[in-house]
PDB file of N, CA and C in Angstrom:
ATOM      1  N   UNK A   1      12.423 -72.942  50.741  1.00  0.00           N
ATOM      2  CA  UNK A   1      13.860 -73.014  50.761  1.00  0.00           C
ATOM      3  C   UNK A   1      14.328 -73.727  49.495  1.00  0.00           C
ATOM      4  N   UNK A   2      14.904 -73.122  49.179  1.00  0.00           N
ATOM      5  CA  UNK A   2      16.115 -73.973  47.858  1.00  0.00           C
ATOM      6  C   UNK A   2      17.633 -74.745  47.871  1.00  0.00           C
ATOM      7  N   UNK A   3      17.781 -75.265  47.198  1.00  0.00           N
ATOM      8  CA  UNK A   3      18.991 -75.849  47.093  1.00  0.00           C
ATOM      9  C   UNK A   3      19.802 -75.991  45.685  1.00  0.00           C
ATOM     10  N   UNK A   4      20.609 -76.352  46.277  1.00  0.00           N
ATOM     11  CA  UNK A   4      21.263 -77.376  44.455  1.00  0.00           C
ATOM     12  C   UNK A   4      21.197 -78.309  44.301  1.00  0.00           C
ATOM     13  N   UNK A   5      20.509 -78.590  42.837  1.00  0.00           N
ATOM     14  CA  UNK A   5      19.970 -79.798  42.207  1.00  0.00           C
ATOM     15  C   UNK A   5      21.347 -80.862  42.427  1.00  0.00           C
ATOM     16  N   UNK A   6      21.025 -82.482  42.651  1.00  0.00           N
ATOM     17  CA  UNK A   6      22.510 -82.889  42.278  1.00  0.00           C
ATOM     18  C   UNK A   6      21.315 -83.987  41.521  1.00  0.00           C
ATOM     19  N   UNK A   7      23.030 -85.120  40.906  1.00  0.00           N
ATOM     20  CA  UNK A   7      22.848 -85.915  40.033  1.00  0.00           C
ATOM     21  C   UNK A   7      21.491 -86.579  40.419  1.00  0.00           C
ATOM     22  N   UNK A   8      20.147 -86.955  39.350  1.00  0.00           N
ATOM     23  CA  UNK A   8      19.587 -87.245  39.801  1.00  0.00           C
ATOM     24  C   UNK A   8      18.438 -87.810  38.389  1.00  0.00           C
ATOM     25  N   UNK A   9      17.252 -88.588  38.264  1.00  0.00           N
ATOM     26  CA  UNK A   9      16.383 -89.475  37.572  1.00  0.00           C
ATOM     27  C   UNK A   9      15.114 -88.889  37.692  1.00  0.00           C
ATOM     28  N   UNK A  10      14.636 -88.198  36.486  1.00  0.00           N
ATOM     29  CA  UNK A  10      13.539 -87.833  37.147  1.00  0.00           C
ATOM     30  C   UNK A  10      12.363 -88.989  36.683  1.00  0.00           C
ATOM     31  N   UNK A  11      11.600 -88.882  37.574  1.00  0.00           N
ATOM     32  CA  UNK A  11      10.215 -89.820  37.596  1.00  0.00           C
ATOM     33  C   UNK A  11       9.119 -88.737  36.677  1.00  0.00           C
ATOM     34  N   UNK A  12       8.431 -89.856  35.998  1.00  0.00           N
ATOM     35  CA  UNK A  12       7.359 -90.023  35.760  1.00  0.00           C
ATOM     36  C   UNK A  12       6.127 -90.690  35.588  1.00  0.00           C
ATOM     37  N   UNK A  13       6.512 -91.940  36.754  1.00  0.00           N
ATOM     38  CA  UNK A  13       5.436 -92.614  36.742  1.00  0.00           C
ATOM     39  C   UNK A  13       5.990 -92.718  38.703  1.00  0.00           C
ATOM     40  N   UNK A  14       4.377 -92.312  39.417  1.00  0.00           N
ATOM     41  CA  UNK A  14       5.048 -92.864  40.356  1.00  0.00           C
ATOM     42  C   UNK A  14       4.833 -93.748  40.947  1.00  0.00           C
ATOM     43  N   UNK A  15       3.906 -94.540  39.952  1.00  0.00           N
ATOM     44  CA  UNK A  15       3.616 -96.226  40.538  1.00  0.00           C
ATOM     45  C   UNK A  15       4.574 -96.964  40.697  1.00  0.00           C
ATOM     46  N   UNK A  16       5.839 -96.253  40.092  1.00  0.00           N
ATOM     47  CA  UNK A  16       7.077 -97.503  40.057  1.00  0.00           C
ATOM     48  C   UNK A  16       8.377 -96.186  41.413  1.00  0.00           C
ATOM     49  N   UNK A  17       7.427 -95.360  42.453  1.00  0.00           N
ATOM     50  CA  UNK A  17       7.846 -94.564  43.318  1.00  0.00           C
ATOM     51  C   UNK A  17       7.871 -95.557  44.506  1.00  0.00           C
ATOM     52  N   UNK A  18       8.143 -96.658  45.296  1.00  0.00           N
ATOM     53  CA  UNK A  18       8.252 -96.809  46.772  1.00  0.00           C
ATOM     54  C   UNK A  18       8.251 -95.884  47.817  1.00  0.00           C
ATOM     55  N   UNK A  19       7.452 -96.418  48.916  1.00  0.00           N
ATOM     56  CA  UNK A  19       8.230 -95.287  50.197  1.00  0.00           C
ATOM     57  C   UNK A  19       9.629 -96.146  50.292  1.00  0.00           C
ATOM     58  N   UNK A  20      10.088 -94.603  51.177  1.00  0.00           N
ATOM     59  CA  UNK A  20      11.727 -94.674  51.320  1.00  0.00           C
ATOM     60  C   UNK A  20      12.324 -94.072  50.405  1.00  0.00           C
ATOM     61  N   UNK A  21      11.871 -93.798  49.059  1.00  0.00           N
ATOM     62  CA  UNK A  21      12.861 -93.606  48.032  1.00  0.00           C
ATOM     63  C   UNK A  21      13.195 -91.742  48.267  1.00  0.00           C
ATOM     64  N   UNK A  22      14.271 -91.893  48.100  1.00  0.00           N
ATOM     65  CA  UNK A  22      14.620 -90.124  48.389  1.00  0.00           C
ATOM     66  C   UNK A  22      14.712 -89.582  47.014  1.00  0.00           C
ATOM     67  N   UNK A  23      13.786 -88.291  47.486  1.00  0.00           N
ATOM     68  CA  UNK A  23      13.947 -87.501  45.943  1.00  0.00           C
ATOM     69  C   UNK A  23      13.517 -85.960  46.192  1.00  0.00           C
ATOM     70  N   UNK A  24      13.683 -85.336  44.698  1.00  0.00           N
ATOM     71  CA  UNK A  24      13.912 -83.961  44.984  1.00  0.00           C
ATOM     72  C   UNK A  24      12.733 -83.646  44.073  1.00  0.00           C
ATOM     73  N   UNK A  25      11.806 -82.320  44.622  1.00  0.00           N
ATOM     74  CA  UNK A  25      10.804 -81.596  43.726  1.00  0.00           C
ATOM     75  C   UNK A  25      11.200 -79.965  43.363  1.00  0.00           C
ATOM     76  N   UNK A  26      11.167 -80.268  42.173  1.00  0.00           N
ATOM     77  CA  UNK A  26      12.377 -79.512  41.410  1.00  0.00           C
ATOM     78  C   UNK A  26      11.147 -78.033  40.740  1.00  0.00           C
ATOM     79  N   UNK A  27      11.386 -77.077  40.559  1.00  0.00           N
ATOM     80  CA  UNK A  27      10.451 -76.255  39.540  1.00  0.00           C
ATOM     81  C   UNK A  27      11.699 -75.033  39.077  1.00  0.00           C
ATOM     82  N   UNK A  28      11.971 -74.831  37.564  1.00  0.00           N
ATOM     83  CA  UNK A  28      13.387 -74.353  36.828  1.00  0.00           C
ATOM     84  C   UNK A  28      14.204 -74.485  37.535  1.00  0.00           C
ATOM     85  N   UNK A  29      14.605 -75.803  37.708  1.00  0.00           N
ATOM     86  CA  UNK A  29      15.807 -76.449  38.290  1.00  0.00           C
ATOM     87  C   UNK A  29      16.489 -76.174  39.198  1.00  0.00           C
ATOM     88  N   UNK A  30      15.532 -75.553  40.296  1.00  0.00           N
ATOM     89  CA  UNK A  30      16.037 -75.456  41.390  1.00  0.00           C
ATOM     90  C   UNK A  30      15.211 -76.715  42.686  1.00  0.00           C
ATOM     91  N   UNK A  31      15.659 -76.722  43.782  1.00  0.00           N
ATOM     92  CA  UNK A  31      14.916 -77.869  44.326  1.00  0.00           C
ATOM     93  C   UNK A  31      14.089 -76.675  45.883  1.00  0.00           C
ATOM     94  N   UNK A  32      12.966 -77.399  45.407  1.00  0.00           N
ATOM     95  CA  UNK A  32      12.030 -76.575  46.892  1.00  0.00           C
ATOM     96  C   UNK A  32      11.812 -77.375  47.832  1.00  0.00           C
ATOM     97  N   UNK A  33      11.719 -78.833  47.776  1.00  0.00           N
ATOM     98  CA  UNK A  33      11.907 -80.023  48.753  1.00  0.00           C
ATOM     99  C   UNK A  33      12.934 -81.055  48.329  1.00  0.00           C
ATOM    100  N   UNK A  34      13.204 -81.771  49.394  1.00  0.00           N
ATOM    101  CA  UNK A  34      13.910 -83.332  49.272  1.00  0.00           C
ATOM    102  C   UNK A  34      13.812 -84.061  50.341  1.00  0.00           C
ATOM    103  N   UNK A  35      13.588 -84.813  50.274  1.00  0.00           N
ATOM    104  CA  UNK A  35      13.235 -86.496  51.790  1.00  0.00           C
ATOM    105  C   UNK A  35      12.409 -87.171  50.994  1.00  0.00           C
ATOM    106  N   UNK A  36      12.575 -88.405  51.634  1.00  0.00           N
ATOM    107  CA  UNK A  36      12.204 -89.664  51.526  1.00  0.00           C
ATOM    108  C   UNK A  36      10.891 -89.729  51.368  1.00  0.00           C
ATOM    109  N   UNK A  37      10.117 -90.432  50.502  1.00  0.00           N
ATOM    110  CA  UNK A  37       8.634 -90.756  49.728  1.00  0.00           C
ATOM    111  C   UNK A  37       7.842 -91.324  51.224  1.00  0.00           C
ATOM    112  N   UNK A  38       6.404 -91.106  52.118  1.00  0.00           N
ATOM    113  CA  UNK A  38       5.727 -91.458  52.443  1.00  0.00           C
ATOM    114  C   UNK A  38       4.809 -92.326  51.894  1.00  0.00           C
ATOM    115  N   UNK A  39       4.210 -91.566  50.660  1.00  0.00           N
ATOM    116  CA  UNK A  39       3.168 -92.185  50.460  1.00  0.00           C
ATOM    117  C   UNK A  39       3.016 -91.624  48.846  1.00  0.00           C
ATOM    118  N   UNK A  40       2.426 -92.330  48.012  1.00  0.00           N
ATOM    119  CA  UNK A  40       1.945 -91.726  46.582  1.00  0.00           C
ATOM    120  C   UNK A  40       0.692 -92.272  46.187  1.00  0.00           C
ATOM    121  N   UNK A  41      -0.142 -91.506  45.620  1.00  0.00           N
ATOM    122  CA  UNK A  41      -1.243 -91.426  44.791  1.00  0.00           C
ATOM    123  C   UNK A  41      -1.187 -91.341  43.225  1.00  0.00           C
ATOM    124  N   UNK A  42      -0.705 -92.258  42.688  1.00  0.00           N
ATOM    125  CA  UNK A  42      -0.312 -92.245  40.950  1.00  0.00           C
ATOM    126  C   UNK A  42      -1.698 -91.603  40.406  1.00  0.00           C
ATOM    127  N   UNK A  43      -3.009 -91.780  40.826  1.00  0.00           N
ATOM    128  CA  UNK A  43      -4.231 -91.318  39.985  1.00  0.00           C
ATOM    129  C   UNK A  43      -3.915 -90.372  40.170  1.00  0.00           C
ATOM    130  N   UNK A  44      -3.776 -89.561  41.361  1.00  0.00           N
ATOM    131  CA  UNK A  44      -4.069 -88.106  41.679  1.00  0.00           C
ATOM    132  C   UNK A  44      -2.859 -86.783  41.193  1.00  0.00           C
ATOM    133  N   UNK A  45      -1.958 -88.133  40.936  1.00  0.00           N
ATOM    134  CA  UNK A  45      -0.521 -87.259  40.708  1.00  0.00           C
ATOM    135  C   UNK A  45       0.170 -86.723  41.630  1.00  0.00           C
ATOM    136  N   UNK A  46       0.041 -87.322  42.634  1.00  0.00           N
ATOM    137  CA  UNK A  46       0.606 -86.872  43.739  1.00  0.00           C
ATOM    138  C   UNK A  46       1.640 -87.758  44.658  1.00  0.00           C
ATOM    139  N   UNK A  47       2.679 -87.162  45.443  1.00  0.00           N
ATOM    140  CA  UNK A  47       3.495 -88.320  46.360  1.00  0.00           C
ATOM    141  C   UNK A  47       3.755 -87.529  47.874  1.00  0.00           C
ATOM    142  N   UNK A  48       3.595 -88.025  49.079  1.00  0.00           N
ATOM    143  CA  UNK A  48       4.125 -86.995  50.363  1.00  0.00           C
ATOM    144  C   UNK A  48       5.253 -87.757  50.761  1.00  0.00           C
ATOM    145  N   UNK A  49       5.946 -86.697  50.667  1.00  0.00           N
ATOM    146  CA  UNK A  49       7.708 -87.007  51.564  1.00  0.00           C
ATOM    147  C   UNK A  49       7.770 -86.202  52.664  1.00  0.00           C
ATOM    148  N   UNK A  50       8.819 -86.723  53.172  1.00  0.00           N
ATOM    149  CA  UNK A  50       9.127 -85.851  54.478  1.00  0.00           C
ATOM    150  C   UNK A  50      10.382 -85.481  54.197  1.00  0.00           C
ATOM    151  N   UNK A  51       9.974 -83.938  54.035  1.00  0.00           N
ATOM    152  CA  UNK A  51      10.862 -82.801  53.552  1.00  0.00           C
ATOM    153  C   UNK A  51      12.159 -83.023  54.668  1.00  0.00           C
ATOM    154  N   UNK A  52      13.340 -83.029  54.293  1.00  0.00           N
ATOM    155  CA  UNK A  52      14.777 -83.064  54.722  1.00  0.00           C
ATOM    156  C   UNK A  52      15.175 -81.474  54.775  1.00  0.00           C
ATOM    157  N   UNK A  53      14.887 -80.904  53.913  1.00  0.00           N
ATOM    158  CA  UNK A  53      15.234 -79.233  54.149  1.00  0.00           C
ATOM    159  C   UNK A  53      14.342 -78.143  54.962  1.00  0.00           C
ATOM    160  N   UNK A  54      13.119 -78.597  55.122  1.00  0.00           N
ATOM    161  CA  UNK A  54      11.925 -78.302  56.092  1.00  0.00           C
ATOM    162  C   UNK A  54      11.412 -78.920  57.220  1.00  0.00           C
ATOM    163  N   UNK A  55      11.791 -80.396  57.242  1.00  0.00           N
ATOM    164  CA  UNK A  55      11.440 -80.971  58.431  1.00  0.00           C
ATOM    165  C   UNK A  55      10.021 -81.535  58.752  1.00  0.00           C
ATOM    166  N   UNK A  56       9.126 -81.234  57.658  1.00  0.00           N
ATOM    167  CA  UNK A  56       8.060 -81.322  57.673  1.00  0.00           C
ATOM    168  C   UNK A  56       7.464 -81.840  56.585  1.00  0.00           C
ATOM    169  N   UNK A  57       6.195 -82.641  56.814  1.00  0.00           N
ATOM    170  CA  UNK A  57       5.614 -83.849  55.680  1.00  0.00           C
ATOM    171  C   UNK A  57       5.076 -82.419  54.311  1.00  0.00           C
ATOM    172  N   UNK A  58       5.174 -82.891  53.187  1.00  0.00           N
ATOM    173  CA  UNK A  58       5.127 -82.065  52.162  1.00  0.00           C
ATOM    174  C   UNK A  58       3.969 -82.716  51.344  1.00  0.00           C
ATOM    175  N   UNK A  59       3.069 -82.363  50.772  1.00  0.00           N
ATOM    176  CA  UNK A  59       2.884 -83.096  49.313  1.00  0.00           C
ATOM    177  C   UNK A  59       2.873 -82.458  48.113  1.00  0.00           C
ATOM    178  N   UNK A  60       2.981 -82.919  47.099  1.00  0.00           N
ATOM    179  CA  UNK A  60       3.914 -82.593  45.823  1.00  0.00           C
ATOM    180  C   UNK A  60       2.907 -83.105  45.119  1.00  0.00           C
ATOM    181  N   UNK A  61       2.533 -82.114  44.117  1.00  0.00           N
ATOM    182  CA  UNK A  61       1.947 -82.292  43.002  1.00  0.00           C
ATOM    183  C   UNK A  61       2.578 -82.464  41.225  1.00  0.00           C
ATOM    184  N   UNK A  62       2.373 -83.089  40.793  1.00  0.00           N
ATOM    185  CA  UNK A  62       3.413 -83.124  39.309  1.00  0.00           C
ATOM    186  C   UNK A  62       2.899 -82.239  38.411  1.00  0.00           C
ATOM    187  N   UNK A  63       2.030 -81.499  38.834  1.00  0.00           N
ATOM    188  CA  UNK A  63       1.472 -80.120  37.602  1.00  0.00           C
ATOM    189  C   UNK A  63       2.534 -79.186  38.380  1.00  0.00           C
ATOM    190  N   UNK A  64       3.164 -79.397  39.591  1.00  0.00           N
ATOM    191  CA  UNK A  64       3.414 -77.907  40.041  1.00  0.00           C
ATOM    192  C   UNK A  64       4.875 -78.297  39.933  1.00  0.00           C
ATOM    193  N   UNK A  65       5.460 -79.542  40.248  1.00  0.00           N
ATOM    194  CA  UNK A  65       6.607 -79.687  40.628  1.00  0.00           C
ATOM    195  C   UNK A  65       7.128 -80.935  39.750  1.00  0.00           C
ATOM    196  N   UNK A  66       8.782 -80.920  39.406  1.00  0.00           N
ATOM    197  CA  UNK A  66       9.335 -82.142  38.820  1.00  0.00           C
ATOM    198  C   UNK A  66       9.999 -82.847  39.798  1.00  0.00           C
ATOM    199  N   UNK A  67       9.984 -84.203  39.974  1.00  0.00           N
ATOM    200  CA  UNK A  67      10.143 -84.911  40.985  1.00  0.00           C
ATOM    201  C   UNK A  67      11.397 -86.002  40.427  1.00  0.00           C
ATOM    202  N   UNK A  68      12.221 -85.969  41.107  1.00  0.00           N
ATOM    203  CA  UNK A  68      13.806 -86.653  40.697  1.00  0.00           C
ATOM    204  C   UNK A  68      14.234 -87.840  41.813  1.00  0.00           C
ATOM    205  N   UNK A  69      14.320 -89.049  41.756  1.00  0.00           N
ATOM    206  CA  UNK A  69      15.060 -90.386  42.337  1.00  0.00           C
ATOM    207  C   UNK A  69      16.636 -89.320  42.651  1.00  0.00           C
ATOM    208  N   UNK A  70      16.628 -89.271  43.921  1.00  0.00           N
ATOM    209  CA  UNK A  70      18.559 -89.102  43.955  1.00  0.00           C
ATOM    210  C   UNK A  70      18.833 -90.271  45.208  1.00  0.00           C
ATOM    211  N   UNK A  71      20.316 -90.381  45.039  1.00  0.00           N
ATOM    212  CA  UNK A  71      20.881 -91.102  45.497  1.00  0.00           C
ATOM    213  C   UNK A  71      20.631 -90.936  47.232  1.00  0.00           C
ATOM    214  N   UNK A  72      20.836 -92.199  48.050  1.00  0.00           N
ATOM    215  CA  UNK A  72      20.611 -91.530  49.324  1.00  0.00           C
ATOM    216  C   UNK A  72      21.968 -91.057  49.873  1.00  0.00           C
TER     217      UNK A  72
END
């Protein structure tokens, strides 16, 4: 599922990612997930949120996807 991108920070480090933080995984600027950070793996490049547009825990890779801080 997609959406529209809104104002938003994208990350690239996600050691400085918390859980809780809500954000969007973006690929040509459209968004394929958004919810709040579970958990991240900075070695692996990876973070799991729980998708808000799916309902369901996601994980997100940064080779596949751009990952954006938005507002809650």
């Amino acid at each position: 599922m997609t959406a529209i991108a809104t104002p938003a920070a994208r990350i690239l480090d996600l050691c400085a990612l918390p859980p809780g933080t809500i954000v969007e995984a973006r690929r040509r600027d459209e968004v394929h997930y958004r919810g709040s950070v579970e958990d991240a793996a900075p070695g692996l490049g990876v973070v799991w949120i729980r998708d808000d547009l799916a309902g369901h825990r996601a994980i997100l890779h940064l080779d596949e996807y751009s990952i954006w801080h938005v507002a809650a």
